[in-house]
C-alpha atoms as a PDB file:
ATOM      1  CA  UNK A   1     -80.556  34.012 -51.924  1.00  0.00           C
ATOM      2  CA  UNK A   2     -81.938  31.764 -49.820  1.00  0.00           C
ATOM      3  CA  UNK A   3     -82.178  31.590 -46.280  1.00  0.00           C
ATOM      4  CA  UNK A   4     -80.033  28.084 -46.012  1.00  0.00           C
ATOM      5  CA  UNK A   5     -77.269  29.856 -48.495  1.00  0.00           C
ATOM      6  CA  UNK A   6     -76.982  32.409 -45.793  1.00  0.00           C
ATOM      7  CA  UNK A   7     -76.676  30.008 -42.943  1.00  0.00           C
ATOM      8  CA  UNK A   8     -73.989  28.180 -44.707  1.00  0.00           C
ATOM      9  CA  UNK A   9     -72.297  31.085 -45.449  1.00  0.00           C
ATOM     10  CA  UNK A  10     -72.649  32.428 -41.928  1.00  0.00           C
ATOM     11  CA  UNK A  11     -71.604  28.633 -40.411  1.00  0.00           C
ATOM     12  CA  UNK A  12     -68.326  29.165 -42.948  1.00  0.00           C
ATOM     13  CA  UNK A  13     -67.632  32.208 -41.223  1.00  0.00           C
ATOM     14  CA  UNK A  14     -68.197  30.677 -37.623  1.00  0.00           C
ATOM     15  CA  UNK A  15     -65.765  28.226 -38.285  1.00  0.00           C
ATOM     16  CA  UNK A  16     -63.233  30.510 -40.148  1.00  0.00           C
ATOM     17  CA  UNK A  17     -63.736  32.240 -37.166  1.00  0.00           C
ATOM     18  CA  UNK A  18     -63.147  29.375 -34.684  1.00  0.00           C
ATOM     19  CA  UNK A  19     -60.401  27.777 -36.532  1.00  0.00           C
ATOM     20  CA  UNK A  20     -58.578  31.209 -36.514  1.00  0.00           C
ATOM     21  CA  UNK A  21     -58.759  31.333 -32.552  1.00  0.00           C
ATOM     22  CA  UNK A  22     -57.605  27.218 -32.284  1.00  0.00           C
ATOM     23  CA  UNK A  23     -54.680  28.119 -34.373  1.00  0.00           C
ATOM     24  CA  UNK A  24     -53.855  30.855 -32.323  1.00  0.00           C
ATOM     25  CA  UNK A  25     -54.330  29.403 -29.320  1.00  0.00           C
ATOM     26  CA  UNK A  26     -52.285  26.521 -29.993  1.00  0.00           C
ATOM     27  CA  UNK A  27     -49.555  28.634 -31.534  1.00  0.00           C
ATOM     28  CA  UNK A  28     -49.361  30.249 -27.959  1.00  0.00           C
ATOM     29  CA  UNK A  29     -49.372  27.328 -26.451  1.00  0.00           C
ATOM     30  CA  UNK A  30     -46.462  25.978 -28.492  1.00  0.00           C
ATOM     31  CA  UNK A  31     -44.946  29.107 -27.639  1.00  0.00           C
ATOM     32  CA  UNK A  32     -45.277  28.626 -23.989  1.00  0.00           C
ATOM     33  CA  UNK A  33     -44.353  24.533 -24.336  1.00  0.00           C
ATOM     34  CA  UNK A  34     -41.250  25.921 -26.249  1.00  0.00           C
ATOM     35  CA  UNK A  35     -39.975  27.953 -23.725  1.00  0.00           C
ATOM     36  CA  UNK A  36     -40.889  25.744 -20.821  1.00  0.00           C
ATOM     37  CA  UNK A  37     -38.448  23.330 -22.692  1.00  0.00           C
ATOM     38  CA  UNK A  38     -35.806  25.593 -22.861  1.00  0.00           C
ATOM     39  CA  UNK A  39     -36.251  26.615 -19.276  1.00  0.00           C
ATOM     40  CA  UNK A  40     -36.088  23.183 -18.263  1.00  0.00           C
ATOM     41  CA  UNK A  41     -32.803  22.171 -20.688  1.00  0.00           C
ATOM     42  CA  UNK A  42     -31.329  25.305 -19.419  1.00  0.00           C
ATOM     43  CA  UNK A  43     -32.126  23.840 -15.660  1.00  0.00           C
ATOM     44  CA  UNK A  44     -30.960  20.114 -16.522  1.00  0.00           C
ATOM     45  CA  UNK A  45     -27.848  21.609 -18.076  1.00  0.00           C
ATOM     46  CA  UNK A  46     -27.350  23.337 -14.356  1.00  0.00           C
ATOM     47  CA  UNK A  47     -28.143  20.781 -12.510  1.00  0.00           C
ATOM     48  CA  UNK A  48     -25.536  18.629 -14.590  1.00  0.00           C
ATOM     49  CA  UNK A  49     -22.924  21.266 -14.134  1.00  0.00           C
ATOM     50  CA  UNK A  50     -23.491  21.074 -10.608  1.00  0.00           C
ATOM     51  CA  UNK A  51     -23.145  17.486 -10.530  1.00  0.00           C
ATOM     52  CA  UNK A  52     -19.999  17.453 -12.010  1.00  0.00           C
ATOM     53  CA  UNK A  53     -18.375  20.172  -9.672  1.00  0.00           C
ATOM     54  CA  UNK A  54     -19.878  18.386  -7.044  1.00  0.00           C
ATOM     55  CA  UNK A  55     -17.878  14.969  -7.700  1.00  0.00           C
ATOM     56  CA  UNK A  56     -14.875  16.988  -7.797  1.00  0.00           C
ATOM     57  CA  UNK A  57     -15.270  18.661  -4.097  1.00  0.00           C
ATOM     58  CA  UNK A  58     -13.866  18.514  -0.540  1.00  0.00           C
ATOM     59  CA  UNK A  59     -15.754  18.127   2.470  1.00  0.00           C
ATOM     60  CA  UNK A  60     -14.250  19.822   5.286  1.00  0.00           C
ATOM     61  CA  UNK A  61     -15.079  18.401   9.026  1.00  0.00           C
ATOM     62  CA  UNK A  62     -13.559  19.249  12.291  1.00  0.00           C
ATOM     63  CA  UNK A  63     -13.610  16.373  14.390  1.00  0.00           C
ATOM     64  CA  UNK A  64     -13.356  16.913  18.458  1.00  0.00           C
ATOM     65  CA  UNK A  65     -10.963  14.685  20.131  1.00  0.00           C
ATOM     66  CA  UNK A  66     -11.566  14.410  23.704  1.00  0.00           C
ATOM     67  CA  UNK A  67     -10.456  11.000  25.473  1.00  0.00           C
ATOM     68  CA  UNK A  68      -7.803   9.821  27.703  1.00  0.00           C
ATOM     69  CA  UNK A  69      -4.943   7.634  25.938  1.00  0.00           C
ATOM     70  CA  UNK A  70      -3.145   4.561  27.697  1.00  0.00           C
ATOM     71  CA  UNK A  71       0.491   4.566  26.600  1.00  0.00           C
ATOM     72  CA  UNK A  72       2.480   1.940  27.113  1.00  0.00           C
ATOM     73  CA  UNK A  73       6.158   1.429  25.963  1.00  0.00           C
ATOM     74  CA  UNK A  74       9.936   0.380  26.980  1.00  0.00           C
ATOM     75  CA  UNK A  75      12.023   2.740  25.292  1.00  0.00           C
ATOM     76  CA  UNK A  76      15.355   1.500  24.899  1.00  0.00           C
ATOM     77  CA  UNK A  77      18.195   4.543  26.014  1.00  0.00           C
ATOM     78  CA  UNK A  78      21.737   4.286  25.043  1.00  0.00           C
ATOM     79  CA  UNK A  79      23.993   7.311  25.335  1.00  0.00           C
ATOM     80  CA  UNK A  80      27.803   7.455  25.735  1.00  0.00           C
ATOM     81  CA  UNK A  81      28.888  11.017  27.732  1.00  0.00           C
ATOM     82  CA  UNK A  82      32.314  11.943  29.192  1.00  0.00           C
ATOM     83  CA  UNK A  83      32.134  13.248  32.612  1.00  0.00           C
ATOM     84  CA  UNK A  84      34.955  15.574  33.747  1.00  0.00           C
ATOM     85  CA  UNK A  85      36.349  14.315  37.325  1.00  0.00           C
ATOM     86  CA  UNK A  86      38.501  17.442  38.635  1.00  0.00           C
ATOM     87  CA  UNK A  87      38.932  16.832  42.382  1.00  0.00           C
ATOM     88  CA  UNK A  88      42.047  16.118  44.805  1.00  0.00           C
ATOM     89  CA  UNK A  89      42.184  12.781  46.358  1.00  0.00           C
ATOM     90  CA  UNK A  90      44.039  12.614  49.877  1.00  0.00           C
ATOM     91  CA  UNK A  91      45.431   9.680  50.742  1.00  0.00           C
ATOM     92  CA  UNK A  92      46.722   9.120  54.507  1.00  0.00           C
ATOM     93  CA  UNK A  93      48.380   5.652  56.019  1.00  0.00           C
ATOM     94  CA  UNK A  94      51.134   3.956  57.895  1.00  0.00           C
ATOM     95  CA  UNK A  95      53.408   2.327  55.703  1.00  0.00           C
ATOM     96  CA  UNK A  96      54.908  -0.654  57.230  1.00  0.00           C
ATOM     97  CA  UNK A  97      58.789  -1.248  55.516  1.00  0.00           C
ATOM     98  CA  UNK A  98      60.868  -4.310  56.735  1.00  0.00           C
ATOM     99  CA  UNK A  99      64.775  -2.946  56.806  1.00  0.00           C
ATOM    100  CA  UNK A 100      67.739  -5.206  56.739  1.00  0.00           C
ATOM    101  CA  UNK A 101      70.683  -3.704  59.310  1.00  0.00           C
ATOM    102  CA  UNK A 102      72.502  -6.546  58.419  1.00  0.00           C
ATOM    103  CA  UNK A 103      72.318  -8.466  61.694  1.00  0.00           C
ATOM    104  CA  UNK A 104      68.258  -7.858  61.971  1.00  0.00           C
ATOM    105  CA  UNK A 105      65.291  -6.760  60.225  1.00  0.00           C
ATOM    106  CA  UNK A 106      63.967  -3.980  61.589  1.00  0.00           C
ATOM    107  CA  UNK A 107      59.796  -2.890  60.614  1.00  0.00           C
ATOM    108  CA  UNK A 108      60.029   0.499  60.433  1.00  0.00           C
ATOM    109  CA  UNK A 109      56.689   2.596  60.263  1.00  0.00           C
ATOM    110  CA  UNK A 110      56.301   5.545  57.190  1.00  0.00           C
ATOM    111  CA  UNK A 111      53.951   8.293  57.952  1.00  0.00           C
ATOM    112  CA  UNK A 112      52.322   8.728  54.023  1.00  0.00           C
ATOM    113  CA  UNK A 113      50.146  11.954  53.893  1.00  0.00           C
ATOM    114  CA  UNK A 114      49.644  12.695  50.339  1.00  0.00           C
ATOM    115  CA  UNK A 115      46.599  14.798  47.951  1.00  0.00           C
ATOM    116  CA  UNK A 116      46.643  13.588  44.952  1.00  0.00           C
ATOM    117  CA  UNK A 117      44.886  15.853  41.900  1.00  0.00           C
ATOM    118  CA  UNK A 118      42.881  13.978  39.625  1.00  0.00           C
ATOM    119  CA  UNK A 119      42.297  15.698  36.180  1.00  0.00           C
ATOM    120  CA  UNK A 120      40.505  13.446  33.789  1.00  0.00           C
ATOM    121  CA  UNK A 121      37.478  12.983  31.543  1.00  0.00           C
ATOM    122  CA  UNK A 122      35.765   9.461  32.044  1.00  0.00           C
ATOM    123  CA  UNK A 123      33.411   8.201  29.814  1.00  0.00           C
ATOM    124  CA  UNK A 124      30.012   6.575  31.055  1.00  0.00           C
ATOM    125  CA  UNK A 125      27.947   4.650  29.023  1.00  0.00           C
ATOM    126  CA  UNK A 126      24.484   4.311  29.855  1.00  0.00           C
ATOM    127  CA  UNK A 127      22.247   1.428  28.205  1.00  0.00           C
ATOM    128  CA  UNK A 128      19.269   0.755  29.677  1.00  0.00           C
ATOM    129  CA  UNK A 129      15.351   0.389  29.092  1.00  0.00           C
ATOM    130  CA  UNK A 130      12.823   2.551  30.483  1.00  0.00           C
ATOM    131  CA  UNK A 131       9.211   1.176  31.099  1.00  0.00           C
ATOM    132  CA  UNK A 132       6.600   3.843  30.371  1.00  0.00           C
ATOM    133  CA  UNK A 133       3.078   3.083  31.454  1.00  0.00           C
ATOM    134  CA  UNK A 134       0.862   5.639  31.522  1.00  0.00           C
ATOM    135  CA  UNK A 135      -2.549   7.585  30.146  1.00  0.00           C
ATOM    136  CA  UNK A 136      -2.047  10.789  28.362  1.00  0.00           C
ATOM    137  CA  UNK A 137      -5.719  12.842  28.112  1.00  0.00           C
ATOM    138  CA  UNK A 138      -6.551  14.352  24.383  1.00  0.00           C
ATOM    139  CA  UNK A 139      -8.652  17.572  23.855  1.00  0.00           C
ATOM    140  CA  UNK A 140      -8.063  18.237  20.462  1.00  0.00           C
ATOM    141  CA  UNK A 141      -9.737  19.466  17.158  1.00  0.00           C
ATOM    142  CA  UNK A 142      -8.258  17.486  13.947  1.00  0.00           C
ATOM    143  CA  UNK A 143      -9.695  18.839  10.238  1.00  0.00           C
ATOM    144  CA  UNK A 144     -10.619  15.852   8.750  1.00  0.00           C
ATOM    145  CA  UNK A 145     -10.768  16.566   4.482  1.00  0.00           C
ATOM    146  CA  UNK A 146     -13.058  14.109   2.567  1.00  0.00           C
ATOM    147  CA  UNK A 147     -12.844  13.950  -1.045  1.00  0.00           C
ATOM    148  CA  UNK A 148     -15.785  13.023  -2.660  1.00  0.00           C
ATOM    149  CA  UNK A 149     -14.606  11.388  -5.957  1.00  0.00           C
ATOM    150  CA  UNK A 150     -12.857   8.634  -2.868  1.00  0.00           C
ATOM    151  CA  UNK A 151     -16.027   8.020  -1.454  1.00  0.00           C
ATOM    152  CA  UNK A 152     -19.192   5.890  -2.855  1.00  0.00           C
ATOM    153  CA  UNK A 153     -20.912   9.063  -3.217  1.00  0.00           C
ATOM    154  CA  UNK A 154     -18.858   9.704  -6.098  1.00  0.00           C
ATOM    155  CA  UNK A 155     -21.042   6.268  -8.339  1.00  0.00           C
ATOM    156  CA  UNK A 156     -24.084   7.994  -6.870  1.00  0.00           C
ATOM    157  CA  UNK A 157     -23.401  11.293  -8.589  1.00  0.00           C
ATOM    158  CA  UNK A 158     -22.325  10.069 -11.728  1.00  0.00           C
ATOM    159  CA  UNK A 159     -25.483   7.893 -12.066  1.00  0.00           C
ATOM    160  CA  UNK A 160     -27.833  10.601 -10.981  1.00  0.00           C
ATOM    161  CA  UNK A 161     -25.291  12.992 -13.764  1.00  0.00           C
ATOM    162  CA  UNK A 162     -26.025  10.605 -16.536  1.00  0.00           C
ATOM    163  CA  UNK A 163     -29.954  10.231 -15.934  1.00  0.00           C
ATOM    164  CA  UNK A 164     -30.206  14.062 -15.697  1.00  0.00           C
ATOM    165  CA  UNK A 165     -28.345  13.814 -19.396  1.00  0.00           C
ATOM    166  CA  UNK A 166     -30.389  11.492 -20.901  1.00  0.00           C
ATOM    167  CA  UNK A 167     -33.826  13.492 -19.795  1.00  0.00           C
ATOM    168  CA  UNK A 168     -32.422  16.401 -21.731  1.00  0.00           C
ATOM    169  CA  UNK A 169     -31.921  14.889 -24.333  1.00  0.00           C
ATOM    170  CA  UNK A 170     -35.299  13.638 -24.338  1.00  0.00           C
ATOM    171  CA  UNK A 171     -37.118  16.746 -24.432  1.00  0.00           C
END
């Protein structure tokens, strides 16, 4: 054998050799680039998930009133009510009565000294409008509830929802 048989065949082995550890290396490395896909598919998929519960939530805000209000109305009143009138009513005078004796008219003068009870139930009817001007001070805390599919957010999300689809989809 020669000496440039035995290189060759030792050059064939070399690269045998070498070819074995590239095809290795790059199985590993499809390996890895596999499951780095599936991590990030399996991440997209989340993130989509997310997304979608996302456009379907509340947003919850208390919002701290604290401010005087002016107020100004007329507020018409009309009400109808029977007040009871018990009480005694005296009546005193001098009645003066003209009397025919035939011949003259005397004026004769009647003592009248009377109480007179009064039993009834009158009713009063009040209709009138009341003027109300005034400020009325607010310290309050009001929940305000948002729902995010009602607000532009909602075109945001979906847009941002269908780009994270179509970059699964391309790996």
């Amino acid at each position: 054998m020669r000496k440039l048989d035995i290189v060759l065949i030792v050059l064939v082995v070399v690269s045998l050799i070498l070819n074995g550890v590239l095809l290795t290396g790059s199985g590993l490395l499809l390996q890895r680039a596999l499951k780095l896909r599936r991590a990030a598919v399996e991440m997209l998929d989340q993130a989509t998930i997310g997304l979608a519960s996302l456009e379907k939530e509340r947003v919850e805000y208390p919002v701290h009133i604290q401010q005087n209000v002016p107020v100004v109305a007329d507020v018409p009143f009309r009400q109808t009510m029977v007040v009871p009138l018990r009480t005694t009513v005296p009546i005193s005078f001098t009645a003066v009565v003209p009397v025919n004796l035939m011949l003259t008219t005397v004026e004769m003068e009647i003592p009248i000294d009377l109480a007179v009870p009064l039993d009834l139930e009158v009713p009063v009817t009040i209709s009138q409008t009341v003027h109300i001007s005034t400020t009325v001070p607010l310290n309050m805390n009001v929940p305000v509830t948002i729902d995010v599919a009602e607000t532009p957010l909602r075109g945001y999300l979906a847009q941002f929802r269908k780009t994270l689809e179509r970059l699964r989809e391309s790996l």
